[in-house]
Protein backbone atom coordinates (compact mmCIF):
# COMPACT_ATOMS: atom_id res chain seq x y z
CA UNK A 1 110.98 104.07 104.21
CA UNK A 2 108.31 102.63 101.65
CA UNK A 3 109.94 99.50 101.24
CA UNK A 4 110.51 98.85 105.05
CA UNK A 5 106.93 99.33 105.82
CA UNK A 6 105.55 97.54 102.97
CA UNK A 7 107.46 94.45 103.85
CA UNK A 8 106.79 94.86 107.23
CA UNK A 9 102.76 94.57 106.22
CA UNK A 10 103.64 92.12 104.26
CA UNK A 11 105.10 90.10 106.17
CA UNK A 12 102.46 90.81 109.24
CA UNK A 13 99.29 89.83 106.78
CA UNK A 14 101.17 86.40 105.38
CA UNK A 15 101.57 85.51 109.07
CA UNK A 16 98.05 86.71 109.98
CA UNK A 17 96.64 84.59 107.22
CA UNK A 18 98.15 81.80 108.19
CA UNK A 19 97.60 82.09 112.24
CA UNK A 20 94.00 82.63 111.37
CA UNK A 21 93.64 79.66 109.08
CA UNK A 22 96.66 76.91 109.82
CA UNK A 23 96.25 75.98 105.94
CA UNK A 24 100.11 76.34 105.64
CA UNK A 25 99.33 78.57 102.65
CA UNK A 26 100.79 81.36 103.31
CA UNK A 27 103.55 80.93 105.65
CA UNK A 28 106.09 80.42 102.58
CA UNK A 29 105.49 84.18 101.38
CA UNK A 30 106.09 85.33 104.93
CA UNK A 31 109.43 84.15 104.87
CA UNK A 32 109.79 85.42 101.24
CA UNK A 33 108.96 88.66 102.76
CA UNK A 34 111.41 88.69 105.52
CA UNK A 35 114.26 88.09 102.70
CA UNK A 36 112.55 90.91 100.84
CA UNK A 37 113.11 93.32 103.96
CA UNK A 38 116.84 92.13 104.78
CA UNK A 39 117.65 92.72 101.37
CA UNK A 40 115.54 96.10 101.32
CA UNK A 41 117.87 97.10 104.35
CA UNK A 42 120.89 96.50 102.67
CA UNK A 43 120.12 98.61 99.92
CA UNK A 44 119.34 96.19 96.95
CA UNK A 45 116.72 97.48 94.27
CA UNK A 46 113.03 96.71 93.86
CA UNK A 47 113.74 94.31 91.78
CA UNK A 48 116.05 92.01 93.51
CA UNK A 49 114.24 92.46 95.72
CA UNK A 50 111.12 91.32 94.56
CA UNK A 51 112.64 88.77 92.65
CA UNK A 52 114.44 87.15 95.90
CA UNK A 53 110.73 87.12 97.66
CA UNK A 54 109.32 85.33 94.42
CA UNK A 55 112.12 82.78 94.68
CA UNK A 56 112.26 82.42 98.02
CA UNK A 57 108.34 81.90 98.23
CA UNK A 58 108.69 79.36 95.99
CA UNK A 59 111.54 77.14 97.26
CA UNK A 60 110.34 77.27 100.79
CA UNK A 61 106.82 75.76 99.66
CA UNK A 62 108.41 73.67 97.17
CA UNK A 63 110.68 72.07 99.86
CA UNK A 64 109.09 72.19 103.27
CA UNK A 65 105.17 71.85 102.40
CA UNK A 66 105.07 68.31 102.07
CA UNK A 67 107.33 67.83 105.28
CA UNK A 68 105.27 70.38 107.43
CA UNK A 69 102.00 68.36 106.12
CA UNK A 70 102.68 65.27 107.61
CA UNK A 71 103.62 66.63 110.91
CA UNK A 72 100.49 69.20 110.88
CA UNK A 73 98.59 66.77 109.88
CA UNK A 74 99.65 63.60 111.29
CA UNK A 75 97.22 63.09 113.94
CA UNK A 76 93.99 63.90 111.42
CA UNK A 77 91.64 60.96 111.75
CA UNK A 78 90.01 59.92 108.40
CA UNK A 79 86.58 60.48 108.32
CA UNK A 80 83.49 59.44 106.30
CA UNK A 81 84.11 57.80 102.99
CA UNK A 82 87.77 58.38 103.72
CA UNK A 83 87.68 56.14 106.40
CA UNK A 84 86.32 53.18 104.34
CA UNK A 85 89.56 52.74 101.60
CA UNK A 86 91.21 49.63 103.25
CA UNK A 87 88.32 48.40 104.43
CA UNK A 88 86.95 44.47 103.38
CA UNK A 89 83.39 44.12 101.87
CA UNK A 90 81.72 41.44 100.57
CA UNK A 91 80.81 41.60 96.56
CA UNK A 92 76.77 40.86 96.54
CA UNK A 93 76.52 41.33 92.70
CA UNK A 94 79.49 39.58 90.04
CA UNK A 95 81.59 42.96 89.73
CA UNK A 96 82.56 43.24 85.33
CA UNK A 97 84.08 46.81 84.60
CA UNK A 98 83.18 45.75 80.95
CA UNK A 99 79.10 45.10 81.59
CA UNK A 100 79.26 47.64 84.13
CA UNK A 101 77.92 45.71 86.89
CA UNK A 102 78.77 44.98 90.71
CA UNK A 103 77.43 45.22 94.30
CA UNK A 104 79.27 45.29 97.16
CA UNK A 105 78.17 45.60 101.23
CA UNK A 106 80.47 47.55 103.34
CA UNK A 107 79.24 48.32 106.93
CA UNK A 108 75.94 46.77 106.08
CA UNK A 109 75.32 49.92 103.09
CA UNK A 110 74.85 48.31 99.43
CA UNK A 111 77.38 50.55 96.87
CA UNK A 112 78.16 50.06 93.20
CA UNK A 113 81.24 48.55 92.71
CA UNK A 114 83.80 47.74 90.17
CA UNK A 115 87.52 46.26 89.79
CA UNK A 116 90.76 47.58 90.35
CA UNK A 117 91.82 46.02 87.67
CA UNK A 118 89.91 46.24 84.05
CA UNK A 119 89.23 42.35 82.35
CA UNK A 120 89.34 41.06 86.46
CA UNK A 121 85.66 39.82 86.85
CA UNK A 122 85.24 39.22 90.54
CA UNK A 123 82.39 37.11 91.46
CA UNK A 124 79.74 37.57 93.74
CA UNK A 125 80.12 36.26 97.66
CA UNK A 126 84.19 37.18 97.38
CA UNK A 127 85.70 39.09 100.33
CA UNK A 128 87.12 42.53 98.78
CA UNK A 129 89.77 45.13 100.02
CA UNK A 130 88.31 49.31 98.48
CA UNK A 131 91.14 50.37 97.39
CA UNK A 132 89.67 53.96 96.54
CA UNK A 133 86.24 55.67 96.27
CA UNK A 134 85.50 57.48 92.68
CA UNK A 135 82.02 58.95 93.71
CA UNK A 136 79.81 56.35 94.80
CA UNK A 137 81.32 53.80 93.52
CA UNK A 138 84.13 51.26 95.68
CA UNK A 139 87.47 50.67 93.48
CA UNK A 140 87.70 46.68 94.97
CA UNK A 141 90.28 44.44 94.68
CA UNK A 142 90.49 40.67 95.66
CA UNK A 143 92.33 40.25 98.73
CA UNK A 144 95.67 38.42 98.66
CA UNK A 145 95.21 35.17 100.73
């Protein structure tokens, strides 16, 4: 009777946690848990038991997580500095990785900038494409004409 109720709670906090936060974090042990109570009800030991929640826990998150992301997520607008890679700016300051030097203006802000691509001076007045922020700095590469 242990074992029912225990994986009963179980199950009923993993689906609580995840109602309560939508982080799909812990919807993976909930249905870890519900294989933990069918086998529980057909008499297998503790240990299968708890081994068949551990692997099932794991295969579901292994497998569905990065599926279920992209539809949770799909409609997520970027914000801030995420909203920026992609973005053109003009270099203001010749960008050398090597010197450690380069200026860029991207929505009329100044930032530090530097190459995609190490030994790729790019000189100043060029139209860029960030291809990542690392900090304050834009990650620029020349765009492709």
């Amino acid at each position: 009777m242990m074992g029912l109720i225990g994986w009963l709670l179980a199950f009923l906090v993993f689906i609580g946690i995840e109602i309560a936060t939508f982080s799909l974090a812990t919807i993976w042990f909930a249905g870890g848990s519900l294989v933990g109570l069918v086998l529980y009800l057909a008499g297998a030991s503790l240990e299968v038991q708890l081994a068949a929640f551990a692997v099932v826990s794991f295969l579901l998150l292994l497998l569905t997580r990065p599926l279920a992301l992209r539809y949770v997520n799909r409609h997520v607008k970027k914000t801030n500095v995420e909203s920026l890679v992609g973005k053109q700016a003009r270099i203001t300051e010749d960008v050398d990785n090597e010197k450690g030097t380069g200026t860029a203006v991207l929505n009329g802000q100044e930032w530090t900038a530097r190459a995609a691509e190490d030994g790729r001076p790019i000189p100043a007045g060029t139209l860029v494409q960030v291809k990542e922020i690392r900090g304050v700095k834009l990650i620029v590469a020349e765009q492709q004409a």
